[in-house]
PDB file of N, CA and C in Angstrom:
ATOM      1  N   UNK A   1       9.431  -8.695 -10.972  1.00  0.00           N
ATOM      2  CA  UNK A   1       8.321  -7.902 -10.482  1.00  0.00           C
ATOM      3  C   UNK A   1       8.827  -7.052  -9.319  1.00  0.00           C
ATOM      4  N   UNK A   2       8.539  -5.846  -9.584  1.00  0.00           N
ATOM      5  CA  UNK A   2       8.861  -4.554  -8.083  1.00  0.00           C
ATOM      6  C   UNK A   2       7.876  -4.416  -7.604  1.00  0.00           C
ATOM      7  N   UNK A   3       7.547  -4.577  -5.970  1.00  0.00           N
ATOM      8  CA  UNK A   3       6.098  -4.578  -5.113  1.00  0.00           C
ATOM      9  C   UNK A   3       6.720  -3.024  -4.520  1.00  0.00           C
ATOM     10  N   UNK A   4       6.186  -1.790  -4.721  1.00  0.00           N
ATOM     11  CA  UNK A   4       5.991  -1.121  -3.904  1.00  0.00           C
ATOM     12  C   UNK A   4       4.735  -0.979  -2.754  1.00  0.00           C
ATOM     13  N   UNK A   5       5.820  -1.038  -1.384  1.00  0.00           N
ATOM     14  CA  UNK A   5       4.898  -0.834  -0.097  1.00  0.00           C
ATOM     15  C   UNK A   5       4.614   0.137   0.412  1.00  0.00           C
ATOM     16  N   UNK A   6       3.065  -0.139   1.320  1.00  0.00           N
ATOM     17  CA  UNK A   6       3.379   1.375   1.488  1.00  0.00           C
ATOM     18  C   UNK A   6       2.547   0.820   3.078  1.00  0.00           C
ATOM     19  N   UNK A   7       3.330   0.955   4.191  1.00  0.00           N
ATOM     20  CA  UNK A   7       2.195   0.618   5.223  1.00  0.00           C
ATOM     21  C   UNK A   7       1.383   1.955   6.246  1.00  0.00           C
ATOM     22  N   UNK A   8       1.196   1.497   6.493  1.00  0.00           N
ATOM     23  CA  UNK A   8      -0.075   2.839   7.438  1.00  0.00           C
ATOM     24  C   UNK A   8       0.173   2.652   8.200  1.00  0.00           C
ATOM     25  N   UNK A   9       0.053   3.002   9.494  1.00  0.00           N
ATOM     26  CA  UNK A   9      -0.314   3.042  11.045  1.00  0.00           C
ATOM     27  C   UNK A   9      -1.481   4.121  11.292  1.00  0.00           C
ATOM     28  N   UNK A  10      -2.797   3.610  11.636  1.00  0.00           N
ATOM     29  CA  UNK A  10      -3.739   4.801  11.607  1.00  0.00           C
ATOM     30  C   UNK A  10      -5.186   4.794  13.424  1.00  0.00           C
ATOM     31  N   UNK A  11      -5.472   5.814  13.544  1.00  0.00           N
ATOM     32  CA  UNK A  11      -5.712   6.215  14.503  1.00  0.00           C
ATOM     33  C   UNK A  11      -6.944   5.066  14.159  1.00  0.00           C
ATOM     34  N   UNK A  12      -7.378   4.106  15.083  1.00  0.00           N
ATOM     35  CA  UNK A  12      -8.685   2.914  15.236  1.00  0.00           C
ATOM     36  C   UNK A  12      -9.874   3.799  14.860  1.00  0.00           C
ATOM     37  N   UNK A  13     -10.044   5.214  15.291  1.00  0.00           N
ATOM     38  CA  UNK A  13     -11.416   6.366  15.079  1.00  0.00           C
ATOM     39  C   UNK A  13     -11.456   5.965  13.457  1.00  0.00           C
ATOM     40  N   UNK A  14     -10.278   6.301  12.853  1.00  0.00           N
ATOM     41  CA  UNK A  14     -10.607   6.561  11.554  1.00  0.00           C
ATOM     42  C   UNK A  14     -10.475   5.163  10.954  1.00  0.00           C
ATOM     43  N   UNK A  15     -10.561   3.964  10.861  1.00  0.00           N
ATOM     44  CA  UNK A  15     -10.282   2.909  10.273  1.00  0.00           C
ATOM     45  C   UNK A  15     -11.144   2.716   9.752  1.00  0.00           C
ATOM     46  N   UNK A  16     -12.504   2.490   9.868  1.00  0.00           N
ATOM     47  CA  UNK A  16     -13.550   2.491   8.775  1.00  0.00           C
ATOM     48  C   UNK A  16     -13.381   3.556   7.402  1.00  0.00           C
ATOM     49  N   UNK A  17     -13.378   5.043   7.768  1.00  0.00           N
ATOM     50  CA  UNK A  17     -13.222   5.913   6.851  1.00  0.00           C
ATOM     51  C   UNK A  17     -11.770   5.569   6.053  1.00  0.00           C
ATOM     52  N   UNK A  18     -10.936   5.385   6.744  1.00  0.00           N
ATOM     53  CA  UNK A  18      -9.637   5.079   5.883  1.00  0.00           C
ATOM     54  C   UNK A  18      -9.876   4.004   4.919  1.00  0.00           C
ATOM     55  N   UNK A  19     -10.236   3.046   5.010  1.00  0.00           N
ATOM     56  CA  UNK A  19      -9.998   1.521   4.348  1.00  0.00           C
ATOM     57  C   UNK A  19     -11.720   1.639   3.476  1.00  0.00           C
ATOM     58  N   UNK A  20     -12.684   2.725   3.573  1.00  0.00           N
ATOM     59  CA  UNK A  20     -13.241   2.884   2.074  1.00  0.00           C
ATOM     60  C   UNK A  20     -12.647   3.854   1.544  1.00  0.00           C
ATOM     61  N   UNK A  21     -12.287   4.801   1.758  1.00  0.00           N
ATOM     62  CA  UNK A  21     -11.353   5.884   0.707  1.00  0.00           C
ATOM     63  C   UNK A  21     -10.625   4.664   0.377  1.00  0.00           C
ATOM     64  N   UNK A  22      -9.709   3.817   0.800  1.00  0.00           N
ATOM     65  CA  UNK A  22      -8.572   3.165  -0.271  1.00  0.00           C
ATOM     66  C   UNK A  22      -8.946   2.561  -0.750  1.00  0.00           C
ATOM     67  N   UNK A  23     -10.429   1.582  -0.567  1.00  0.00           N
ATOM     68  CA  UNK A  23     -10.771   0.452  -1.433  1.00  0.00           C
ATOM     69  C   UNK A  23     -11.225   1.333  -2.842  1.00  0.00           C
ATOM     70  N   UNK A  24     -12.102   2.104  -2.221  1.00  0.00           N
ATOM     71  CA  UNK A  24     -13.251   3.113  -3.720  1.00  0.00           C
ATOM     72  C   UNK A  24     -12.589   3.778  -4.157  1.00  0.00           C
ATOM     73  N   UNK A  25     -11.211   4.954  -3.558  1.00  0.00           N
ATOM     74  CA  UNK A  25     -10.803   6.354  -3.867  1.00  0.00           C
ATOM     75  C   UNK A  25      -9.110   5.796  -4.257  1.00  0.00           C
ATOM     76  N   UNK A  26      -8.709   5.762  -3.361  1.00  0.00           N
ATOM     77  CA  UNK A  26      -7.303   6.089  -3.698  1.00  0.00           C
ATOM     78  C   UNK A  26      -6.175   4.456  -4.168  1.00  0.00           C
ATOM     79  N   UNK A  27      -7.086   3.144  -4.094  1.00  0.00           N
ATOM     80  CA  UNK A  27      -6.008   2.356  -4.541  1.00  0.00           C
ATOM     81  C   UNK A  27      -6.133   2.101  -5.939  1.00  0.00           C
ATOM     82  N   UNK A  28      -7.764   2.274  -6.515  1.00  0.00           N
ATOM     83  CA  UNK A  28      -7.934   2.214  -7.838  1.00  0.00           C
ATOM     84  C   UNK A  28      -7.289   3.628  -8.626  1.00  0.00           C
ATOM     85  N   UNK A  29      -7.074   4.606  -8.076  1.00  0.00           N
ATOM     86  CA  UNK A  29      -5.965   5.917  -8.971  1.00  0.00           C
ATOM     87  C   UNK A  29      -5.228   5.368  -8.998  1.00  0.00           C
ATOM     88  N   UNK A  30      -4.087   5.267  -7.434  1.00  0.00           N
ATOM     89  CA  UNK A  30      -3.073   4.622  -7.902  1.00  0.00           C
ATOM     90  C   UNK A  30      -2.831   3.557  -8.887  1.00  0.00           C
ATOM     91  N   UNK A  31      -3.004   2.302  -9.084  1.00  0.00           N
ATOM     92  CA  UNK A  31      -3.288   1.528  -9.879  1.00  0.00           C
ATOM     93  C   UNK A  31      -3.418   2.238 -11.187  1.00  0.00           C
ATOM     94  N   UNK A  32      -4.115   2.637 -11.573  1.00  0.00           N
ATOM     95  CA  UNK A  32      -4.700   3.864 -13.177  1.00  0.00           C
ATOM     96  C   UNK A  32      -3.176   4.190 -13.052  1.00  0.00           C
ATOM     97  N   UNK A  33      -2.891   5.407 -12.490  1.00  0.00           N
ATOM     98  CA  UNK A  33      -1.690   6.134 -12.954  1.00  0.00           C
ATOM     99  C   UNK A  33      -0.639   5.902 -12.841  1.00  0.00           C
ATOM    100  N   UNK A  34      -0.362   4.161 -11.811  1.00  0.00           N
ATOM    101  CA  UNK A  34       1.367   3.973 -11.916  1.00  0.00           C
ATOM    102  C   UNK A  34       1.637   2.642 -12.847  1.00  0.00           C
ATOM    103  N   UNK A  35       0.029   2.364 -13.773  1.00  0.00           N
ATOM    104  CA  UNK A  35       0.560   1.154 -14.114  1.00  0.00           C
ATOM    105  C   UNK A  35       0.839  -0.203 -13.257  1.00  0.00           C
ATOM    106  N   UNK A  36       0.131  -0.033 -12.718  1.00  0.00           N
ATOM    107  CA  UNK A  36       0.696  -1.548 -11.519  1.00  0.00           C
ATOM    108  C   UNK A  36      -0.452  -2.301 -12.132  1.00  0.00           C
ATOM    109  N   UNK A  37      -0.338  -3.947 -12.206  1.00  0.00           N
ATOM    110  CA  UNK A  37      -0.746  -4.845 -12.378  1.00  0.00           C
ATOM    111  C   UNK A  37      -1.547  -5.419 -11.344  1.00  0.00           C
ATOM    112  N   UNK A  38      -1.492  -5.065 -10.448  1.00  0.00           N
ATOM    113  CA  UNK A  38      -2.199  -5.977  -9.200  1.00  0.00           C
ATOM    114  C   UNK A  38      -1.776  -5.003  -7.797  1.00  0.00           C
ATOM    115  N   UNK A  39      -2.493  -5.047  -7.113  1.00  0.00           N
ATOM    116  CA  UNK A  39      -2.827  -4.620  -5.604  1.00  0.00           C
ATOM    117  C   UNK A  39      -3.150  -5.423  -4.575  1.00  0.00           C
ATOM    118  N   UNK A  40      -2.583  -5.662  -3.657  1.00  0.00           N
ATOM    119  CA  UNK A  40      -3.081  -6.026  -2.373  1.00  0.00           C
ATOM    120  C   UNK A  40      -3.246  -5.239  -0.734  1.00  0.00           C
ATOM    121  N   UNK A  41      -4.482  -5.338   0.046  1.00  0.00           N
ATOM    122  CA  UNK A  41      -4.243  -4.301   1.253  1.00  0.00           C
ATOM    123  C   UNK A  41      -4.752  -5.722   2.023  1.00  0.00           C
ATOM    124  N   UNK A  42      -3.458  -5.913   2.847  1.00  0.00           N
ATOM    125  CA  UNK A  42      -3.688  -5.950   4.229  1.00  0.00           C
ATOM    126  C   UNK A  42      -3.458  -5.655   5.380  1.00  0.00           C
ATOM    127  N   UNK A  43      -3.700  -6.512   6.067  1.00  0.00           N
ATOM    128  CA  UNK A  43      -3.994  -5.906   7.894  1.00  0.00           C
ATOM    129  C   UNK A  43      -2.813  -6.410   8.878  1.00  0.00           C
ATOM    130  N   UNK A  44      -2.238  -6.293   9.389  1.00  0.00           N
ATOM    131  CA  UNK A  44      -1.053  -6.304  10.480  1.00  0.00           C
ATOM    132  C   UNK A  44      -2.272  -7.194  11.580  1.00  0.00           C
ATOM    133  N   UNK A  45      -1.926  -8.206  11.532  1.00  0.00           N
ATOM    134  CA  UNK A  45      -2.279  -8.883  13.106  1.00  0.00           C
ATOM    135  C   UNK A  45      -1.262  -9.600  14.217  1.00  0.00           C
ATOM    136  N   UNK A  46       0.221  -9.864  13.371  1.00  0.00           N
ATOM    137  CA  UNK A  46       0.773 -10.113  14.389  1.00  0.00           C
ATOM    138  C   UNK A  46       2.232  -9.367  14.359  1.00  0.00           C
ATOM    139  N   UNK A  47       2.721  -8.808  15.412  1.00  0.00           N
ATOM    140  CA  UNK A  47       2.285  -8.636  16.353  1.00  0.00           C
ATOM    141  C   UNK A  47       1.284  -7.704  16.780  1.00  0.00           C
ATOM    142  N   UNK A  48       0.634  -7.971  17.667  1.00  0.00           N
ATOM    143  CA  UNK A  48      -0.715  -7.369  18.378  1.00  0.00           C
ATOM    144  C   UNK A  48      -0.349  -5.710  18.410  1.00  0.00           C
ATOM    145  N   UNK A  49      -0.953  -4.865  18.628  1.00  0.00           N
ATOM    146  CA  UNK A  49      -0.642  -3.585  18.837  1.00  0.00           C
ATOM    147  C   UNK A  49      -1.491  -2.961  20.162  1.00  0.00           C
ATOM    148  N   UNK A  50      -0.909  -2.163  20.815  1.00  0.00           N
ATOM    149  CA  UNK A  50      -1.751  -1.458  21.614  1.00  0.00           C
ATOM    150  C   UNK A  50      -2.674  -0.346  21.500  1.00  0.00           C
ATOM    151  N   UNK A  51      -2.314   0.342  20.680  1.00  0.00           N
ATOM    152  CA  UNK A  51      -3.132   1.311  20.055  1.00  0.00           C
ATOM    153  C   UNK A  51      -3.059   1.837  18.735  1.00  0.00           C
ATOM    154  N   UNK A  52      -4.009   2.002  17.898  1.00  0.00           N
ATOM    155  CA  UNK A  52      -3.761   2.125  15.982  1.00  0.00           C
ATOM    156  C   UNK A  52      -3.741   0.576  15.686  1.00  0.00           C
ATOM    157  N   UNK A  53      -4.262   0.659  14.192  1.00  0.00           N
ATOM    158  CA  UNK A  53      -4.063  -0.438  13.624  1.00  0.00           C
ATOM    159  C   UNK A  53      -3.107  -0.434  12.740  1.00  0.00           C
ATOM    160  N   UNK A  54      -2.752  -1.095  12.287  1.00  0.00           N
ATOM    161  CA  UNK A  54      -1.712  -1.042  11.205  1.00  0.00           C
ATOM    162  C   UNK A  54      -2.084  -1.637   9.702  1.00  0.00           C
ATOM    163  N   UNK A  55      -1.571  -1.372   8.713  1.00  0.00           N
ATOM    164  CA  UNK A  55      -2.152  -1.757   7.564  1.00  0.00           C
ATOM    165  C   UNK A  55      -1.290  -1.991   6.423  1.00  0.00           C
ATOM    166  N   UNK A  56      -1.254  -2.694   5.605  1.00  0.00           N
ATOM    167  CA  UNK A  56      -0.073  -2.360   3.816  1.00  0.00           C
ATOM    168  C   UNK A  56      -0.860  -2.343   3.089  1.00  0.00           C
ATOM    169  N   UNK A  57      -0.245  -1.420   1.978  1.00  0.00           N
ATOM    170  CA  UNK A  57      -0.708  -1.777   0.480  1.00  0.00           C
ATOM    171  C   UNK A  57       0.417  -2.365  -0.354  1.00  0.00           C
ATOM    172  N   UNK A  58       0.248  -3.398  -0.736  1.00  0.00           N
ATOM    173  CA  UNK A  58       1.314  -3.656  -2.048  1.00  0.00           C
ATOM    174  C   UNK A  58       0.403  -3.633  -3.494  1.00  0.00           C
ATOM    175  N   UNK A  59       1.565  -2.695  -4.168  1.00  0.00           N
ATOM    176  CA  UNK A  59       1.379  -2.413  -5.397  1.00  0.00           C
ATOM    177  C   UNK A  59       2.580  -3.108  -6.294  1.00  0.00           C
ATOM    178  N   UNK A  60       2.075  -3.770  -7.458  1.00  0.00           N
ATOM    179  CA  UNK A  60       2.985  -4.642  -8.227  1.00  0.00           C
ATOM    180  C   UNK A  60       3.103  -4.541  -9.421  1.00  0.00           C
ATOM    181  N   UNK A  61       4.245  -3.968 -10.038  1.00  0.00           N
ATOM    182  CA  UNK A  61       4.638  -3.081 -10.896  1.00  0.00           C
ATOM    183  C   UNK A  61       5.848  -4.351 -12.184  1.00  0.00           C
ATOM    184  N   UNK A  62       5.573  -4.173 -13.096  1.00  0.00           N
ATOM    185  CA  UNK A  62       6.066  -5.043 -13.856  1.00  0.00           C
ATOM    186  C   UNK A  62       8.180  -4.714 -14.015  1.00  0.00           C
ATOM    187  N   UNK A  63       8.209  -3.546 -13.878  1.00  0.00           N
ATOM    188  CA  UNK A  63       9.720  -3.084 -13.593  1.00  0.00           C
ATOM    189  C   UNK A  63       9.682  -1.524 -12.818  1.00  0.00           C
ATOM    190  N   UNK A  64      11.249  -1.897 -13.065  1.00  0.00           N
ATOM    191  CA  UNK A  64      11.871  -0.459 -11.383  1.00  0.00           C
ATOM    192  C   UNK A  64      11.735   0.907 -12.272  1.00  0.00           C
ATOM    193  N   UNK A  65      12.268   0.675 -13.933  1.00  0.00           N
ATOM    194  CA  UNK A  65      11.754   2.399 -14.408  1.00  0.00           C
ATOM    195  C   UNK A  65      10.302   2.785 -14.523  1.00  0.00           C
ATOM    196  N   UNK A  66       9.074   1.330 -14.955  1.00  0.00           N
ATOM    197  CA  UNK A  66       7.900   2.137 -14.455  1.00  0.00           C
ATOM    198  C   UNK A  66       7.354   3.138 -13.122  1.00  0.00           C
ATOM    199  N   UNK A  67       7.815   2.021 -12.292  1.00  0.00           N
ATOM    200  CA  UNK A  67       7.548   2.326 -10.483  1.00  0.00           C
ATOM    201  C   UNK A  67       8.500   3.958 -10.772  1.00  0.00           C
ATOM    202  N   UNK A  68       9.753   4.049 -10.793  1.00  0.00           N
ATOM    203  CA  UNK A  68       9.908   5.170 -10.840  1.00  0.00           C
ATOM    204  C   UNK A  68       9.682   6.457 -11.887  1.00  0.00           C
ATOM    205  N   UNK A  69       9.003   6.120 -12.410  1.00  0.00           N
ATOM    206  CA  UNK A  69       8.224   7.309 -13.487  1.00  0.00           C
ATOM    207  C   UNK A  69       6.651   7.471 -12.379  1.00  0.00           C
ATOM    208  N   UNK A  70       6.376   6.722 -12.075  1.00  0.00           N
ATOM    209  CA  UNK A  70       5.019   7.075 -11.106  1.00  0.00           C
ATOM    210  C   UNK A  70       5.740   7.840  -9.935  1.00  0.00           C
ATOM    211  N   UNK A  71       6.559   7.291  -9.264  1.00  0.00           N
ATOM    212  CA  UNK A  71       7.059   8.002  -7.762  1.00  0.00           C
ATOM    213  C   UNK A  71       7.452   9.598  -8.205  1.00  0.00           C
ATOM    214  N   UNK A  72       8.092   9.631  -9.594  1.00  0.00           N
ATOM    215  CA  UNK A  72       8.075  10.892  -9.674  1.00  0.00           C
ATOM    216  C   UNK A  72       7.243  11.907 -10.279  1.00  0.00           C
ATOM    217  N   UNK A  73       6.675  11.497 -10.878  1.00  0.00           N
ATOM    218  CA  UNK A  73       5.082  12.276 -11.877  1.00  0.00           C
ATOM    219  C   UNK A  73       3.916  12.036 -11.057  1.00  0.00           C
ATOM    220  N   UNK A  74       3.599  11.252 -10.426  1.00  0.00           N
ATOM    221  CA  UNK A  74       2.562  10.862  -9.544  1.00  0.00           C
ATOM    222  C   UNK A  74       2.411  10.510  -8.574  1.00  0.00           C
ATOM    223  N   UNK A  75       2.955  10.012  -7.826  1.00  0.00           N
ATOM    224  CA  UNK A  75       2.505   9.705  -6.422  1.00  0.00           C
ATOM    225  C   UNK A  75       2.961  10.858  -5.600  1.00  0.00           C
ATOM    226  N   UNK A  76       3.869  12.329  -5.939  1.00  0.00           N
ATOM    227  CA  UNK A  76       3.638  13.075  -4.694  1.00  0.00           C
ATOM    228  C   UNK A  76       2.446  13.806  -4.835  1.00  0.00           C
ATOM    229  N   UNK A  77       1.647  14.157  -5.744  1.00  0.00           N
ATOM    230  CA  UNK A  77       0.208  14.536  -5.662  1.00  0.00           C
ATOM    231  C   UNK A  77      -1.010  13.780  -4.505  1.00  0.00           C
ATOM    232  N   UNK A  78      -0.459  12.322  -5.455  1.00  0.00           N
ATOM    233  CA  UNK A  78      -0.921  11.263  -4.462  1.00  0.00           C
ATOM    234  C   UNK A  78      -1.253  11.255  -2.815  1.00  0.00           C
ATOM    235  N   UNK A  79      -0.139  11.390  -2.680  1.00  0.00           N
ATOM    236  CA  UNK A  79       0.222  11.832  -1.357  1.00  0.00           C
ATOM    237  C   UNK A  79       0.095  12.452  -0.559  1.00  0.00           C
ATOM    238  N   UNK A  80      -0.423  14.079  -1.028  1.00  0.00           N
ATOM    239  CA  UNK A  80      -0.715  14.612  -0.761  1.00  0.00           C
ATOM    240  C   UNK A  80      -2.331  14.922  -0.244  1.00  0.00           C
ATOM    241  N   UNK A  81      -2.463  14.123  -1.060  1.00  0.00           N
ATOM    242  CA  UNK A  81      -4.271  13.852  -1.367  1.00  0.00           C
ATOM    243  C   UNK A  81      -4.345  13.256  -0.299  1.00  0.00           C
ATOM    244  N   UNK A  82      -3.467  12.134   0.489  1.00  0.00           N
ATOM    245  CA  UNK A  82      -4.092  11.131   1.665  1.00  0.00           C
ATOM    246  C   UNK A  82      -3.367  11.644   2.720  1.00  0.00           C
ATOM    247  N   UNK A  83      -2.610  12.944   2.390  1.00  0.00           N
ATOM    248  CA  UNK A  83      -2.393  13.400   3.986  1.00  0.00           C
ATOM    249  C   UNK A  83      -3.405  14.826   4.064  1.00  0.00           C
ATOM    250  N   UNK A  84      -3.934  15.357   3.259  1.00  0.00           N
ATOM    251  CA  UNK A  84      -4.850  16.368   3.956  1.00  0.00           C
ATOM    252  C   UNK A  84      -6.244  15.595   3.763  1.00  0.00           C
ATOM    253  N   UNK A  85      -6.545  14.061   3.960  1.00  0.00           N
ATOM    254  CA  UNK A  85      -7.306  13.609   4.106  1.00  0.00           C
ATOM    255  C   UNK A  85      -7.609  13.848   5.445  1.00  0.00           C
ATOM    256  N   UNK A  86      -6.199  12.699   5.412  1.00  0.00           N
ATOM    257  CA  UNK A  86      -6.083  11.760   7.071  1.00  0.00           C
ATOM    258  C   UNK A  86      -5.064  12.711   8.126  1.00  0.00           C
ATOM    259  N   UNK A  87      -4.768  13.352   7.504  1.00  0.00           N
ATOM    260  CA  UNK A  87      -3.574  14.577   8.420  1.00  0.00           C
ATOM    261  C   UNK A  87      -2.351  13.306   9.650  1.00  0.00           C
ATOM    262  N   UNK A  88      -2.837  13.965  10.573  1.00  0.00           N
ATOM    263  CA  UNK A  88      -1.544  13.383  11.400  1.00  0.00           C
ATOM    264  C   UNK A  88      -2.570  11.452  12.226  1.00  0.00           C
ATOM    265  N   UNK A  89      -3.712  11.360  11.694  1.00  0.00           N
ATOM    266  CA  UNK A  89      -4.004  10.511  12.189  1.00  0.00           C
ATOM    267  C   UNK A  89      -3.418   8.873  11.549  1.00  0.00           C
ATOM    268  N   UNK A  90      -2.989   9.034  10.200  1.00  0.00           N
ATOM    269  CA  UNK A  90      -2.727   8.223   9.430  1.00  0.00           C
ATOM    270  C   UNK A  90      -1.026   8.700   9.586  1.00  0.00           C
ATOM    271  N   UNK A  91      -0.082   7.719   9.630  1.00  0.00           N
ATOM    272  CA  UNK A  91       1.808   8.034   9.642  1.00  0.00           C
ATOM    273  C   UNK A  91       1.578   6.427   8.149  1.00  0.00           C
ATOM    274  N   UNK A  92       2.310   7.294   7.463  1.00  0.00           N
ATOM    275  CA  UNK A  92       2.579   5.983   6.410  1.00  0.00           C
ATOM    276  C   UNK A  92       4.282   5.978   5.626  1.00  0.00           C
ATOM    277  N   UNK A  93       4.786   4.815   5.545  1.00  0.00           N
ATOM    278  CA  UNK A  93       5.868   4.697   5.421  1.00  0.00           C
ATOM    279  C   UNK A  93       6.167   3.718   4.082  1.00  0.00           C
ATOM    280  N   UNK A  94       7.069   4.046   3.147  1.00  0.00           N
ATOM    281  CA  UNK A  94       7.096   2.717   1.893  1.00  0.00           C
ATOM    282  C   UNK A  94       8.496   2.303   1.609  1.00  0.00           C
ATOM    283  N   UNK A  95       8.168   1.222   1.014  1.00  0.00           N
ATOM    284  CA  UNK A  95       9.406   0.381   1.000  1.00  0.00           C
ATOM    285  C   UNK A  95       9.481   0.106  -0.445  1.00  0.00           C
ATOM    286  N   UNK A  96      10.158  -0.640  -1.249  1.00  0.00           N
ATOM    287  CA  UNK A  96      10.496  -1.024  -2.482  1.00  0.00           C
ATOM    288  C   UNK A  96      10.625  -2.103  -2.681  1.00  0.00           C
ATOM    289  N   UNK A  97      10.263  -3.280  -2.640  1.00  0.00           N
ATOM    290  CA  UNK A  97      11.246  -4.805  -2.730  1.00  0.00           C
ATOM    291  C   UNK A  97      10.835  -5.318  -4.325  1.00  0.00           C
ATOM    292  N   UNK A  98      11.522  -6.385  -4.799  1.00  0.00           N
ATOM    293  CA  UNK A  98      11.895  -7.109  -6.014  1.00  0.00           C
ATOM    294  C   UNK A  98      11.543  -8.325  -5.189  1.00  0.00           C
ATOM    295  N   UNK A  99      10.324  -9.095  -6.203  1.00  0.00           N
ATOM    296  CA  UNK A  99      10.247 -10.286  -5.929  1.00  0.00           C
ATOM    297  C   UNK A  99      10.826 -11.126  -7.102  1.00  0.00           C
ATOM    298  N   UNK A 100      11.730 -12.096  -6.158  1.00  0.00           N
ATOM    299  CA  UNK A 100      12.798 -12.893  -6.761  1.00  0.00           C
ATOM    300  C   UNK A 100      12.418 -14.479  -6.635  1.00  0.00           C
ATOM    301  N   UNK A 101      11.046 -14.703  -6.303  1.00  0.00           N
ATOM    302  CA  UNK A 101      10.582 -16.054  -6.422  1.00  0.00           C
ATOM    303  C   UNK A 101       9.016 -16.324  -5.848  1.00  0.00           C
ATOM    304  N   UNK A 102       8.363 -17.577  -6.492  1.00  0.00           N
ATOM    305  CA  UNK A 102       6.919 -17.811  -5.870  1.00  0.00           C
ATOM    306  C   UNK A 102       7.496 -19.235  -5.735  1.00  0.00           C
ATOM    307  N   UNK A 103       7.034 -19.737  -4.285  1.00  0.00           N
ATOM    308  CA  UNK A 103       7.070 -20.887  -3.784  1.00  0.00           C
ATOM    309  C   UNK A 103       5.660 -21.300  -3.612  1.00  0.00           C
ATOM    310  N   UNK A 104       5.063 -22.795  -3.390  1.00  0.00           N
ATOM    311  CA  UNK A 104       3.798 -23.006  -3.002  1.00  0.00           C
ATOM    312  C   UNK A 104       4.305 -24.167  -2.053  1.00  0.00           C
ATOM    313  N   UNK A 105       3.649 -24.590  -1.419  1.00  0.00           N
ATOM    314  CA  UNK A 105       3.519 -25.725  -0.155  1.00  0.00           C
ATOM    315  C   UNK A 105       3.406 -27.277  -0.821  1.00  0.00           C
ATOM    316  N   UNK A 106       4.384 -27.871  -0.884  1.00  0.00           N
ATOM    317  CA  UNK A 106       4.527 -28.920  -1.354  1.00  0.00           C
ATOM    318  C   UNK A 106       4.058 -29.896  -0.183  1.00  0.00           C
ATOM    319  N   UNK A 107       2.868 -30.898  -0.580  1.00  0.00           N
ATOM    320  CA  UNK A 107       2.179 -31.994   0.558  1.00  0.00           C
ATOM    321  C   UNK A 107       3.097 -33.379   0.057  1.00  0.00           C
ATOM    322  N   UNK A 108       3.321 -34.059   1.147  1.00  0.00           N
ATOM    323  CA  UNK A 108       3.877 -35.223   0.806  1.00  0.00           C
ATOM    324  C   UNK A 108       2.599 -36.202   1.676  1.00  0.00           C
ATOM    325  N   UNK A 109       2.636 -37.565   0.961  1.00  0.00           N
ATOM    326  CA  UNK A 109       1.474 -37.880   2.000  1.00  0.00           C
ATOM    327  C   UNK A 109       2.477 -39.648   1.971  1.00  0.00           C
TER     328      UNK A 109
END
């Protein structure tokens, strides 16, 4: 499985407006047009920040030539769409990783 990331750093004014555009508008496209299987957005709480919140989306993509048929047919439209949203109040940055295992919490009693 390939999780493309994508995290935010966004101005606290706009955090309400940001996080319904992605829930209603822009994580269900994505999803539609790159083929990803599953989505997750969360929230940066540690470490603390002084100003902006911070945020991820992981998107989870069954292999690396799907993810890259979207990065190149679709997501710079994408992209575009959530920067003349959010302009310079939203800075967002993405990453790529391969998940190479699921562990769970083994209880011994």
């Amino acid at each position: 499985m390939i999780i493309y990331n994508v995290t935010c750093k966004l101005e606290t004014h706009r955090e309400e407006e940001w996080l319904k555009w992605m829930r209603e508008v822009h994580v269900p496209e994505v999803c539609a047009k790159g083929g990803f299987v599953h989505a997750s957005l969360l929230r940066l709480r540690y470490p603390a920040e002084d100003e902006g919140v911070t945020y991820a989306v992981q998107y989870h993509c069954p292999t690396m030539q799907m993810l890259d048929r979207y990065l190149t047919e679709d997501a710079p439209a994408l992209q575009v769409d959530h920067s003349l949203k959010f302009g310079n109040d939203v800075v967002a940055f993405r990453t790529i990783l391969e998940k190479l295992g699921e562990y769970g919490v083994v209880k011994t009693e």
